[in-house]
PDB file of N, CA and C in Angstrom:
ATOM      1  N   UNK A   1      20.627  36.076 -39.363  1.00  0.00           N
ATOM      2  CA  UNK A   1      20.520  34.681 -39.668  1.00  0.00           C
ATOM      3  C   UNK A   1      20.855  33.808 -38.471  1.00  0.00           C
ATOM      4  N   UNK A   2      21.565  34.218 -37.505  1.00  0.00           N
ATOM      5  CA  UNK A   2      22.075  33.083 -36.304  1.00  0.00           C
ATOM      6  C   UNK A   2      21.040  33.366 -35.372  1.00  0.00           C
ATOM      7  N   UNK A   3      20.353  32.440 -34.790  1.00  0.00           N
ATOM      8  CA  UNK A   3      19.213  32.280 -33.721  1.00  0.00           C
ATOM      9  C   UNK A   3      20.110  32.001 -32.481  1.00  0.00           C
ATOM     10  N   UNK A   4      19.508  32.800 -31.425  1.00  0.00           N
ATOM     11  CA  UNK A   4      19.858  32.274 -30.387  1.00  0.00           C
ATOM     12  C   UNK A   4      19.654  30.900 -29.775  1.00  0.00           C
ATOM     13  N   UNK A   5      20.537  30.474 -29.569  1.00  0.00           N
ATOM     14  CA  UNK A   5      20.369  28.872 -29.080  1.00  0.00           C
ATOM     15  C   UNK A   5      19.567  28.423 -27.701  1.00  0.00           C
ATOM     16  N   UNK A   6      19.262  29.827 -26.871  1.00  0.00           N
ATOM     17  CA  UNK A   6      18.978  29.473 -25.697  1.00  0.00           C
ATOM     18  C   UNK A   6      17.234  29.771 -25.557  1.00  0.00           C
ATOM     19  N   UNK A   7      16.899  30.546 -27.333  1.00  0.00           N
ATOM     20  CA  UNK A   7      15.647  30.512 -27.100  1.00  0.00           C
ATOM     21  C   UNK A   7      14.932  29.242 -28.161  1.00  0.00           C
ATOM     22  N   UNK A   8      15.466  28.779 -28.700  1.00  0.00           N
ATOM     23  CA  UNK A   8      14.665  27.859 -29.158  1.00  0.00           C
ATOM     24  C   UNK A   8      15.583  26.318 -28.868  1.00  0.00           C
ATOM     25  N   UNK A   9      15.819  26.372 -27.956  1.00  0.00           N
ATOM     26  CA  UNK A   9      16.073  25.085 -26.485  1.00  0.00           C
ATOM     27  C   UNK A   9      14.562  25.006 -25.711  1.00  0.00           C
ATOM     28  N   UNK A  10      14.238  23.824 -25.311  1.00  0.00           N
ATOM     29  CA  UNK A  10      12.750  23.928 -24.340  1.00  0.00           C
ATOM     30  C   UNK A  10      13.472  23.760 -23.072  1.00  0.00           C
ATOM     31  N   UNK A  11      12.861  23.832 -21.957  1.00  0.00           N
ATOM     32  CA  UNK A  11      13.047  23.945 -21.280  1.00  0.00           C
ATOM     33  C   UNK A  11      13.710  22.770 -20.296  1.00  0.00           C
ATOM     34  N   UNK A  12      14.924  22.857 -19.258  1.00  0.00           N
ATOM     35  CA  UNK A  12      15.622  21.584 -18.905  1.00  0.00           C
ATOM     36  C   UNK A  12      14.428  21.139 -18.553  1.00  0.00           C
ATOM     37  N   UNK A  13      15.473  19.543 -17.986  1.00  0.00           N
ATOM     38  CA  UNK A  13      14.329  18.496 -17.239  1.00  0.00           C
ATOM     39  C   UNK A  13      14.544  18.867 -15.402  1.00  0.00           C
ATOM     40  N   UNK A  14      13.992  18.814 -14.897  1.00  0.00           N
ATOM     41  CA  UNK A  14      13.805  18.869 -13.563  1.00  0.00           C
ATOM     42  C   UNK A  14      14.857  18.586 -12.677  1.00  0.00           C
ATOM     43  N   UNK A  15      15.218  19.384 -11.672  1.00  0.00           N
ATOM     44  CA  UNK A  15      16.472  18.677 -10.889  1.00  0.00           C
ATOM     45  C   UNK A  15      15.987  17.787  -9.887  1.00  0.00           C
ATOM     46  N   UNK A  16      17.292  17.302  -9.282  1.00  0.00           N
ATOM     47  CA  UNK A  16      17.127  15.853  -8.270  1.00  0.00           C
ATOM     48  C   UNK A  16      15.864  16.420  -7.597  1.00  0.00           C
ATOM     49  N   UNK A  17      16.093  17.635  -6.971  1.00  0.00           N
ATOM     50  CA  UNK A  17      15.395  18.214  -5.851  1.00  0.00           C
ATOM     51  C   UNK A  17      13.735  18.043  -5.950  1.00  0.00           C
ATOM     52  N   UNK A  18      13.657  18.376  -7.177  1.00  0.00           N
ATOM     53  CA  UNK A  18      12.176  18.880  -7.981  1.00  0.00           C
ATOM     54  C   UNK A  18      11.328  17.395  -8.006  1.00  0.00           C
ATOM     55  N   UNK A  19      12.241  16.821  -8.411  1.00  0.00           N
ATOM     56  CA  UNK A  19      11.342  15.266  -9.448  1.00  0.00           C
ATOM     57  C   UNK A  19      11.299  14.447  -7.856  1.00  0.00           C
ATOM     58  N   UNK A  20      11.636  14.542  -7.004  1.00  0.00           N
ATOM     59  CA  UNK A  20      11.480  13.236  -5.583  1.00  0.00           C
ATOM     60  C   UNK A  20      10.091  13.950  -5.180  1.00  0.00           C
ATOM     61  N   UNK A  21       9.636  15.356  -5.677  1.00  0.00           N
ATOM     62  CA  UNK A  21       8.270  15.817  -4.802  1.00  0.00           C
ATOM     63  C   UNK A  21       7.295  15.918  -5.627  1.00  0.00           C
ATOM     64  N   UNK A  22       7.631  15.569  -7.071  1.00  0.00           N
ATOM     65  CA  UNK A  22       6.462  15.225  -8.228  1.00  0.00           C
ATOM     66  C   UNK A  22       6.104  13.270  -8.248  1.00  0.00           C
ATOM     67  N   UNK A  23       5.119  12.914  -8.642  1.00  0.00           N
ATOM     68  CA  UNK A  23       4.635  12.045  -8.406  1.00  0.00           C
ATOM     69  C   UNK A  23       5.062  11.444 -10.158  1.00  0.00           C
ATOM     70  N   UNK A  24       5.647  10.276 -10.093  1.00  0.00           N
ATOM     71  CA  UNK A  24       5.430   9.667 -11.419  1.00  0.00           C
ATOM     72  C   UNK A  24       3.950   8.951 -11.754  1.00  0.00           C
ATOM     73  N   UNK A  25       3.963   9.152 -12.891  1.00  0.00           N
ATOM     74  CA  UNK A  25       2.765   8.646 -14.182  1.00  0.00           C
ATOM     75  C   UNK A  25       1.810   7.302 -13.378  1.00  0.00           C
ATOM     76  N   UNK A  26       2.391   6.559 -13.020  1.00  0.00           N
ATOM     77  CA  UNK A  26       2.478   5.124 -12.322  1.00  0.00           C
ATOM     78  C   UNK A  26       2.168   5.278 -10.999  1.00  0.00           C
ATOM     79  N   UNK A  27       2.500   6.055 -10.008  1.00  0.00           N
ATOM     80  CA  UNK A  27       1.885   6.368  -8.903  1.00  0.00           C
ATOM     81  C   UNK A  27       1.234   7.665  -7.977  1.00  0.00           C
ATOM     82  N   UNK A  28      -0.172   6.874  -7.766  1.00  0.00           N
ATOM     83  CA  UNK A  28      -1.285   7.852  -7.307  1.00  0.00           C
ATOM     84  C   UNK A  28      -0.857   8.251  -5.753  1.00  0.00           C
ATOM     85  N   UNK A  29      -1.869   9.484  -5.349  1.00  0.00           N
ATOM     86  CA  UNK A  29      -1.917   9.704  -4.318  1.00  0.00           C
ATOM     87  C   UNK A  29      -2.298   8.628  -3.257  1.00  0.00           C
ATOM     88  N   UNK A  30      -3.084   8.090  -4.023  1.00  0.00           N
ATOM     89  CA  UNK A  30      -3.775   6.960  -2.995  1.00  0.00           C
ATOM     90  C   UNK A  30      -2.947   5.614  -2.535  1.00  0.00           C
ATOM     91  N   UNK A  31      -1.709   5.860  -2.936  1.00  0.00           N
ATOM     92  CA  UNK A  31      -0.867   4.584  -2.969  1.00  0.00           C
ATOM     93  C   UNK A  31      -0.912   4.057  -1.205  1.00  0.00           C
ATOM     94  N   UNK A  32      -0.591   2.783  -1.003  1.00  0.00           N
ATOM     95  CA  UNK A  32      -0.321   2.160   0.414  1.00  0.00           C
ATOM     96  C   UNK A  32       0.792   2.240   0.660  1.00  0.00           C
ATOM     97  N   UNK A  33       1.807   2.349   1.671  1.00  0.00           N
ATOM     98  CA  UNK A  33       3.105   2.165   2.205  1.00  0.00           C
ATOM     99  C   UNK A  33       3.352   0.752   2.201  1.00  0.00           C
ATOM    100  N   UNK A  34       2.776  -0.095   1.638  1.00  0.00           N
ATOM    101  CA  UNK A  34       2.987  -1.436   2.007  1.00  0.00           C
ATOM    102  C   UNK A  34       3.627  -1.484  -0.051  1.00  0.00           C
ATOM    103  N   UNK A  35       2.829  -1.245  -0.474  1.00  0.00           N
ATOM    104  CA  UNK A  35       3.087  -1.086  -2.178  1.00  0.00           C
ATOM    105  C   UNK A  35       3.871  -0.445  -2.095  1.00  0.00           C
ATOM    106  N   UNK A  36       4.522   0.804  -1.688  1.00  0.00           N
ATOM    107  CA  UNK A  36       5.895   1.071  -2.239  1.00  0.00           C
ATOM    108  C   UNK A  36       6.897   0.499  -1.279  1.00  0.00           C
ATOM    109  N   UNK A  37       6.820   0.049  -0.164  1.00  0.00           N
ATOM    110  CA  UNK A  37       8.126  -0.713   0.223  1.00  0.00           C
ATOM    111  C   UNK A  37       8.225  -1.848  -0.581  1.00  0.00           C
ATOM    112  N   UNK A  38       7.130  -2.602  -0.830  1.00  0.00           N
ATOM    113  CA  UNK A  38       6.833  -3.965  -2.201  1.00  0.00           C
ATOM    114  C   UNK A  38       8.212  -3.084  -3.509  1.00  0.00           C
ATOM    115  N   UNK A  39       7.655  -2.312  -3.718  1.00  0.00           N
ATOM    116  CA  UNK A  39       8.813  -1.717  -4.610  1.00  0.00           C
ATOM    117  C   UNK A  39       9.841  -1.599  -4.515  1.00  0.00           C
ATOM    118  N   UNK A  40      10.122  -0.818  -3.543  1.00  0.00           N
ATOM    119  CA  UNK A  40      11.660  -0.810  -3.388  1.00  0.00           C
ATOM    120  C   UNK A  40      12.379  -1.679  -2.987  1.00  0.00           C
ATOM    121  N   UNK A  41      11.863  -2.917  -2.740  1.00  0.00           N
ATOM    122  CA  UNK A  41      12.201  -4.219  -1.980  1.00  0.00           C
ATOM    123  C   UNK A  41      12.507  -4.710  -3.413  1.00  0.00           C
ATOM    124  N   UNK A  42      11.344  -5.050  -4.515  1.00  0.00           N
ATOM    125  CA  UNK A  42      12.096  -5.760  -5.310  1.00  0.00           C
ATOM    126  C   UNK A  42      12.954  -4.884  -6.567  1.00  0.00           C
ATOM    127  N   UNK A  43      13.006  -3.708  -6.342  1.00  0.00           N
ATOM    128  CA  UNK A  43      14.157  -2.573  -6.980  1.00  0.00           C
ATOM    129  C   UNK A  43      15.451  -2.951  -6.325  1.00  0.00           C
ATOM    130  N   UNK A  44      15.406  -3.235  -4.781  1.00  0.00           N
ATOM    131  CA  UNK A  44      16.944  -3.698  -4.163  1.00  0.00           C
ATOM    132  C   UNK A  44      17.240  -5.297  -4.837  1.00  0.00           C
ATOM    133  N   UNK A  45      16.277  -6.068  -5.093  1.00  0.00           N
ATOM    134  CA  UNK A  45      16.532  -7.769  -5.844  1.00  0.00           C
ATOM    135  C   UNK A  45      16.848  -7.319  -6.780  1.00  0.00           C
ATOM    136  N   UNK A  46      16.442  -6.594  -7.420  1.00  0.00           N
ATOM    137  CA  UNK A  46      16.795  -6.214  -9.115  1.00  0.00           C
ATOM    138  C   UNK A  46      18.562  -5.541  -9.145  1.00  0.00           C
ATOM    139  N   UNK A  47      18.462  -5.040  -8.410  1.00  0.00           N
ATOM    140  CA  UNK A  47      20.146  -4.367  -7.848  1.00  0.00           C
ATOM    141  C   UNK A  47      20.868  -5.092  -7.655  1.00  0.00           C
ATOM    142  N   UNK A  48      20.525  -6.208  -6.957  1.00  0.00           N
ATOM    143  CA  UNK A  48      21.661  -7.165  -6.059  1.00  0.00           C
ATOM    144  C   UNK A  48      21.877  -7.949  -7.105  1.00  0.00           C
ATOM    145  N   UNK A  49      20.672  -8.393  -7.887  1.00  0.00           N
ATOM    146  CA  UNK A  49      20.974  -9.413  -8.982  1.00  0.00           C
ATOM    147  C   UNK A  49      21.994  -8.898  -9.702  1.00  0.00           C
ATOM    148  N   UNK A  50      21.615  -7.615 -10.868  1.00  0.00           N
ATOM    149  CA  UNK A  50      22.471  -6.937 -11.437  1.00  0.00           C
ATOM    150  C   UNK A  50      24.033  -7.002 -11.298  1.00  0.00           C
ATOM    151  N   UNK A  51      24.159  -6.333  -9.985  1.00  0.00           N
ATOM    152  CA  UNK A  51      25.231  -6.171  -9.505  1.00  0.00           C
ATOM    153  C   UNK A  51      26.276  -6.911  -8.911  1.00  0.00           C
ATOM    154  N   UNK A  52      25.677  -8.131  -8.595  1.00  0.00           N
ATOM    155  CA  UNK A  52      26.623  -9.125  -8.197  1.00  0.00           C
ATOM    156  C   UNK A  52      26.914 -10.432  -9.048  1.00  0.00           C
ATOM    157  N   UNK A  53      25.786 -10.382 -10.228  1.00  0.00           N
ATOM    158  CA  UNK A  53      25.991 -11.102 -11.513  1.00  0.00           C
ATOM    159  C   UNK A  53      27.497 -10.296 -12.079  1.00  0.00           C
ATOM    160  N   UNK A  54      27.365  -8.831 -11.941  1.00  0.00           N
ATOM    161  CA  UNK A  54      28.222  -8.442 -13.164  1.00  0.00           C
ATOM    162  C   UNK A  54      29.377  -8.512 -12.150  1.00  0.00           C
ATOM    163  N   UNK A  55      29.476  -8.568 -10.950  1.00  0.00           N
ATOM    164  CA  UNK A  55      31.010  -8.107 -10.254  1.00  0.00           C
ATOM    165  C   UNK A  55      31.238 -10.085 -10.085  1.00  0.00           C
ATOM    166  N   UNK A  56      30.565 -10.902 -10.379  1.00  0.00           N
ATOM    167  CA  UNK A  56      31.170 -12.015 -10.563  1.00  0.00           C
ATOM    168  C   UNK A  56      31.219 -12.920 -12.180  1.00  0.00           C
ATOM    169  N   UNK A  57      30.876 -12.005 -12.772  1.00  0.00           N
ATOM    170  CA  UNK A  57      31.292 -12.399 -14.590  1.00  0.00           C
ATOM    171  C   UNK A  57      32.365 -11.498 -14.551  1.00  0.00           C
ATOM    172  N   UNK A  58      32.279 -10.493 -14.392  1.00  0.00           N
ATOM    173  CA  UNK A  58      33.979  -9.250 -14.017  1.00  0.00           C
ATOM    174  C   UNK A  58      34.939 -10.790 -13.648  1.00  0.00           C
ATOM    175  N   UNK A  59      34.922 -10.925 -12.148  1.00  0.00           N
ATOM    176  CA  UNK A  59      35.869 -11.352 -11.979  1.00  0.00           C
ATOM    177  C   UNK A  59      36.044 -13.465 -12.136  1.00  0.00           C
ATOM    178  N   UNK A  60      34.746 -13.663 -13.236  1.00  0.00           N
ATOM    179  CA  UNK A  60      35.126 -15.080 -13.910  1.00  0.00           C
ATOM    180  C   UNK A  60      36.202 -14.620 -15.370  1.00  0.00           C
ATOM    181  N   UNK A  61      35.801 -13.486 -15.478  1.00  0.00           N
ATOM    182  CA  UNK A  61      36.933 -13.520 -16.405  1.00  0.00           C
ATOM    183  C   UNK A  61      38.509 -13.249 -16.252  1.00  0.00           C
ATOM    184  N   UNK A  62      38.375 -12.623 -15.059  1.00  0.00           N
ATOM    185  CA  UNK A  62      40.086 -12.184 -14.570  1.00  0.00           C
ATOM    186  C   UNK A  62      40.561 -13.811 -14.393  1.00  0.00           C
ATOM    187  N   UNK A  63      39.516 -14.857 -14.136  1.00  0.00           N
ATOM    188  CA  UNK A  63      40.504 -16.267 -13.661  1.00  0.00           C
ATOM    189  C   UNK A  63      40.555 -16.792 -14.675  1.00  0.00           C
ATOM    190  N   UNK A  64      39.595 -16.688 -15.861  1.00  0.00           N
ATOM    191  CA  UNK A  64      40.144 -17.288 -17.298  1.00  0.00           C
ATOM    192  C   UNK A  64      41.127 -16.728 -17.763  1.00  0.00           C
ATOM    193  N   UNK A  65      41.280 -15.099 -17.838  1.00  0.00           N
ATOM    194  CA  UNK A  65      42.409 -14.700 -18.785  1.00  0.00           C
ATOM    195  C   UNK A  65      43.498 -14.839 -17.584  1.00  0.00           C
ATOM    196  N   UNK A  66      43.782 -14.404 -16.620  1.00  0.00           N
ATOM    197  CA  UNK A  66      45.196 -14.448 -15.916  1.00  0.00           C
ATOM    198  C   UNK A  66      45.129 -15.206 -14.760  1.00  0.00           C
ATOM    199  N   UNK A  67      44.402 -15.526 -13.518  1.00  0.00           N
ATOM    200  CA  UNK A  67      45.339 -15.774 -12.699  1.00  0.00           C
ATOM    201  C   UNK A  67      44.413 -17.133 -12.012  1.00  0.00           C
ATOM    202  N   UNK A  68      43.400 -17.881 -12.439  1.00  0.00           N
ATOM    203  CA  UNK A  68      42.919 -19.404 -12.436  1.00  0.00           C
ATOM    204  C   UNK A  68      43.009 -20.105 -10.899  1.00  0.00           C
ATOM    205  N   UNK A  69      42.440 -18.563 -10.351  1.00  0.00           N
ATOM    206  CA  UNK A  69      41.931 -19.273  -8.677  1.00  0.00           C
ATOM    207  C   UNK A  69      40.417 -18.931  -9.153  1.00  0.00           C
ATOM    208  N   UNK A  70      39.992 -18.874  -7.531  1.00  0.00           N
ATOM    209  CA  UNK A  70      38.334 -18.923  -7.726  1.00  0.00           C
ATOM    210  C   UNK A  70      38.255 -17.571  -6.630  1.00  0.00           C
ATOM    211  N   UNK A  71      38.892 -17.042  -6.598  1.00  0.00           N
ATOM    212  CA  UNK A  71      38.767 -15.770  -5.360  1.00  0.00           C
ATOM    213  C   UNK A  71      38.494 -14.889  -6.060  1.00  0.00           C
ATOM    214  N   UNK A  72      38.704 -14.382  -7.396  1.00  0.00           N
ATOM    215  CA  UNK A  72      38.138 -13.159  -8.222  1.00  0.00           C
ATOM    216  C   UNK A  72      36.804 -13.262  -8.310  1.00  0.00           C
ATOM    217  N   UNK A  73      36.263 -14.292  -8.799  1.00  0.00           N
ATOM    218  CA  UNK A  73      34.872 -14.244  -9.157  1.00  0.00           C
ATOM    219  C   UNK A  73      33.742 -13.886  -7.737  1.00  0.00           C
ATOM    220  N   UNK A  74      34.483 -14.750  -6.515  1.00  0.00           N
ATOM    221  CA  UNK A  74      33.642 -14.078  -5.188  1.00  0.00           C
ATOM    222  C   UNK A  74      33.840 -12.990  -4.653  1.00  0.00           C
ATOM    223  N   UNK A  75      34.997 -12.653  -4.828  1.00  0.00           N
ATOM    224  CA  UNK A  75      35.927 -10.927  -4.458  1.00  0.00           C
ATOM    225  C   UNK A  75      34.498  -9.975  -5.208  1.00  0.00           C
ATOM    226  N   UNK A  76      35.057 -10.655  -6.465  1.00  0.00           N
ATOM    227  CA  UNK A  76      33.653  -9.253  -7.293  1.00  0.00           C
ATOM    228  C   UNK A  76      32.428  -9.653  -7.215  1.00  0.00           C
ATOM    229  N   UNK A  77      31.902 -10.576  -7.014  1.00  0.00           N
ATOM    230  CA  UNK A  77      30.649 -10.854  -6.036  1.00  0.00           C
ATOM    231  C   UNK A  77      29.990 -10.367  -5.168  1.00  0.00           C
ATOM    232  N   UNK A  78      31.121 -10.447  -4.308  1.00  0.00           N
ATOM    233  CA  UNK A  78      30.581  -9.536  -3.023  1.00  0.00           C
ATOM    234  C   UNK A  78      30.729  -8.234  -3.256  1.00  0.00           C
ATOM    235  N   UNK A  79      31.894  -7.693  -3.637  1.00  0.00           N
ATOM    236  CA  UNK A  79      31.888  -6.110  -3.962  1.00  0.00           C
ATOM    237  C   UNK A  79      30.425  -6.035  -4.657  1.00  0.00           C
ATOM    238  N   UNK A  80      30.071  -7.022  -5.701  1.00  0.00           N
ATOM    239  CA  UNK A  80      28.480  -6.405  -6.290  1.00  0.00           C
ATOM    240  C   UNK A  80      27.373  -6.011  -5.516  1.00  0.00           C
ATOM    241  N   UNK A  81      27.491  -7.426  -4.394  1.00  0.00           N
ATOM    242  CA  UNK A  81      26.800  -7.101  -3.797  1.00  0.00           C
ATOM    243  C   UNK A  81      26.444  -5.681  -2.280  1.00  0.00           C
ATOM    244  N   UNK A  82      27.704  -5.546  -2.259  1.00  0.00           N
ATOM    245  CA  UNK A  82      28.043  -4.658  -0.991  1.00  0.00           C
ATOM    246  C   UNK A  82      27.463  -3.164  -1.440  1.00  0.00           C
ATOM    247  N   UNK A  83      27.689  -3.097  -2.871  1.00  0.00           N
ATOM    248  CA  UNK A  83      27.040  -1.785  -3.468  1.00  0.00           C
ATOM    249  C   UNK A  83      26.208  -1.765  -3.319  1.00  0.00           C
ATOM    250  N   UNK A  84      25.314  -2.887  -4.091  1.00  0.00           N
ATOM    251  CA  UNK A  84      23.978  -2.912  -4.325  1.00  0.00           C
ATOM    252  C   UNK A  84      23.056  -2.819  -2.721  1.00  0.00           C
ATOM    253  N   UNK A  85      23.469  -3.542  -1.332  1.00  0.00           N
ATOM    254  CA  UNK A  85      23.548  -2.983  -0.186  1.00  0.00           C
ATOM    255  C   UNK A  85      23.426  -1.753   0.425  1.00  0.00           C
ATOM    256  N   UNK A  86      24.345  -0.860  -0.237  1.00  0.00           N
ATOM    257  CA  UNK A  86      24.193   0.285   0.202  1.00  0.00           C
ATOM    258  C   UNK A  86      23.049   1.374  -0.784  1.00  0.00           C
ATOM    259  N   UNK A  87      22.763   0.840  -1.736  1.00  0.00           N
ATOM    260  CA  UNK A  87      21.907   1.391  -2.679  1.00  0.00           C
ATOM    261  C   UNK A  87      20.917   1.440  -2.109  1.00  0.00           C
ATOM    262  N   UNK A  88      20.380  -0.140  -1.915  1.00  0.00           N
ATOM    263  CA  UNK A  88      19.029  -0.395  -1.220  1.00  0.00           C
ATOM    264  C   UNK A  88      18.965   0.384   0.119  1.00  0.00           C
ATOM    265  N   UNK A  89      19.684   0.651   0.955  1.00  0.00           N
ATOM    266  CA  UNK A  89      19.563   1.305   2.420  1.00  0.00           C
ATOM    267  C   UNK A  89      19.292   2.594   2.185  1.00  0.00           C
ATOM    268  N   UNK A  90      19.835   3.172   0.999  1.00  0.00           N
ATOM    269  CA  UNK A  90      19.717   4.570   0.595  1.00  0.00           C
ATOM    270  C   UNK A  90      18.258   4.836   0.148  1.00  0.00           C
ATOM    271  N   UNK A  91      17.464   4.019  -0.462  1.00  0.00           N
ATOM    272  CA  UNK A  91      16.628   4.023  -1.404  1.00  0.00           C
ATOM    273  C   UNK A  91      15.244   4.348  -0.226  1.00  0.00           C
ATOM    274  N   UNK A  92      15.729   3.203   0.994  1.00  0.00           N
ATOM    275  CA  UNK A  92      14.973   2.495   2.046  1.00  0.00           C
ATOM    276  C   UNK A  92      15.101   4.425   2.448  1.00  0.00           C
ATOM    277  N   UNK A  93      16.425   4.780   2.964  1.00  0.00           N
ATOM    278  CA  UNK A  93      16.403   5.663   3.853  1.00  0.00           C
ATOM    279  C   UNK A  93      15.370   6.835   3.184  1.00  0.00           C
ATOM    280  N   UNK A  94      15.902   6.924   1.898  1.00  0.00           N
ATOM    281  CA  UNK A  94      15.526   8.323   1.196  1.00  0.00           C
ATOM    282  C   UNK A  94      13.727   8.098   1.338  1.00  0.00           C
ATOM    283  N   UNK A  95      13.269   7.056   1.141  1.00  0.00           N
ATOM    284  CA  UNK A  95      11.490   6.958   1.044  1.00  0.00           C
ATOM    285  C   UNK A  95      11.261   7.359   2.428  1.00  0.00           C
ATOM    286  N   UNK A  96      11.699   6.661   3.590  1.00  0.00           N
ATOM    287  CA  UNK A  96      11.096   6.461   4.673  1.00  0.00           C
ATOM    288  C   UNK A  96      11.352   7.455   5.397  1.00  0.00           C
ATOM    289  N   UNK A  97      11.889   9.098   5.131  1.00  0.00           N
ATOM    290  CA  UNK A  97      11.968   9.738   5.723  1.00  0.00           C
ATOM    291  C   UNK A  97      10.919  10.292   6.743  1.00  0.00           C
ATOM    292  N   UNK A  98      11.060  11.044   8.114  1.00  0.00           N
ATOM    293  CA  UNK A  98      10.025  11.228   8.749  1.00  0.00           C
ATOM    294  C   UNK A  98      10.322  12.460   9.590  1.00  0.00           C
ATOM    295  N   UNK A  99       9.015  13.519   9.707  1.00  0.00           N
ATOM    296  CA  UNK A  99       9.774  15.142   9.948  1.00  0.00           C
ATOM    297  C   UNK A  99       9.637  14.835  11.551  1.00  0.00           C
ATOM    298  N   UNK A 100      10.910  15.834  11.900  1.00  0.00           N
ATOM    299  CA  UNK A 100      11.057  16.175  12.977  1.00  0.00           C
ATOM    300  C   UNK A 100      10.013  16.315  14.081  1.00  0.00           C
ATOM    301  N   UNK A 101       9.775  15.922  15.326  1.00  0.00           N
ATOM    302  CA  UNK A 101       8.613  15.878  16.229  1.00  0.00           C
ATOM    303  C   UNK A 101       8.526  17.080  16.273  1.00  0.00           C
ATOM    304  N   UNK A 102       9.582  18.303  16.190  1.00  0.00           N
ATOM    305  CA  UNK A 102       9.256  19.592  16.052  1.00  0.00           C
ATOM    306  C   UNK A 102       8.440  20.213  15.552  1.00  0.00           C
ATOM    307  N   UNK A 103       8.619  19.965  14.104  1.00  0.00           N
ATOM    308  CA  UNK A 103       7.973  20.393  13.250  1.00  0.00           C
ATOM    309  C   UNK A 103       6.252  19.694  13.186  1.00  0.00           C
ATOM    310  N   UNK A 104       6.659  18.400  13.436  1.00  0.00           N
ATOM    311  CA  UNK A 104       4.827  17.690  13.809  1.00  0.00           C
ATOM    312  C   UNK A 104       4.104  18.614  14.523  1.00  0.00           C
ATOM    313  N   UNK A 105       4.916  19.396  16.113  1.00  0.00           N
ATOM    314  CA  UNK A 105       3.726  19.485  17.033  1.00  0.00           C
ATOM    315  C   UNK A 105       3.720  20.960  16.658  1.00  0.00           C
ATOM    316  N   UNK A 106       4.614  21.789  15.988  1.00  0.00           N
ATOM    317  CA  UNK A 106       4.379  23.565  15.641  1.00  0.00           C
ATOM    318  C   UNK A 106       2.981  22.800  14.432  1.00  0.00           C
ATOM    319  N   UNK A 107       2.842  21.934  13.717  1.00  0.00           N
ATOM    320  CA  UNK A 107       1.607  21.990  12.634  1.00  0.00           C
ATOM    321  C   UNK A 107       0.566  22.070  13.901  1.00  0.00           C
ATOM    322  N   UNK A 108       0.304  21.470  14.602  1.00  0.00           N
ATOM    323  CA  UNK A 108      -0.700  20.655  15.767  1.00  0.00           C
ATOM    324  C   UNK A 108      -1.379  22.302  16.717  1.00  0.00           C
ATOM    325  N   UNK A 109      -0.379  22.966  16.430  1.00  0.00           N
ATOM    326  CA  UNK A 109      -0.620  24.618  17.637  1.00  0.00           C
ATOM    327  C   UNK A 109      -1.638  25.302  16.583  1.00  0.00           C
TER     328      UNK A 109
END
């Protein structure tokens, strides 16, 4: 009567590794480099917004409930934004990677 659990499980979802070299639903081979930096450009606005809205409602509320300066709300502001900063550079770095001249001129022989 007890089924094994590991055979009627489907199969995981893909690791980090796997899914950055499969293509999502939404983008073709034929895409331009100009359209996905367009993307990730406004994926970093969408970040910064996010993130520096919430690290300065975070810290509008530390000056309502306790301490009624105005340095919390820009403190967590900028922390929002400093993340969201390094997100976007990551995002920038991880797309724009480019192989080694090594490896270019061993394809070229």
């Amino acid at each position: 009567m007890s089924q094994n659990k590991s055979n009627s499980q489907e199969p995981s979802a893909p690791s980090k590794s796997q899914s950055s070299t499969t293509l999502s639903p939404n983008e073709s081979l034929d895409t331009y480099p100009e359209e996905k930096l367009d993307r990730l450009v406004s994926k970093c606005w969408t970040d910064a917004l996010m993130k520096g809205g919430a690290g300065f409602g975070i810290g509008f509320l530390v000056t309502l409930l306790f301490i009624r300066r105005m340095w919390p709300p820009l403190l967590g502001g900028s922390f929002g934004l400093g993340v969201s900063y390094k997100h976007c550079e990551h995002y920038l770095q991880q797309q724009t990677k480019c192989e080694p001249i090594d490896k270019v001129n061993a394809n070229k022989l």
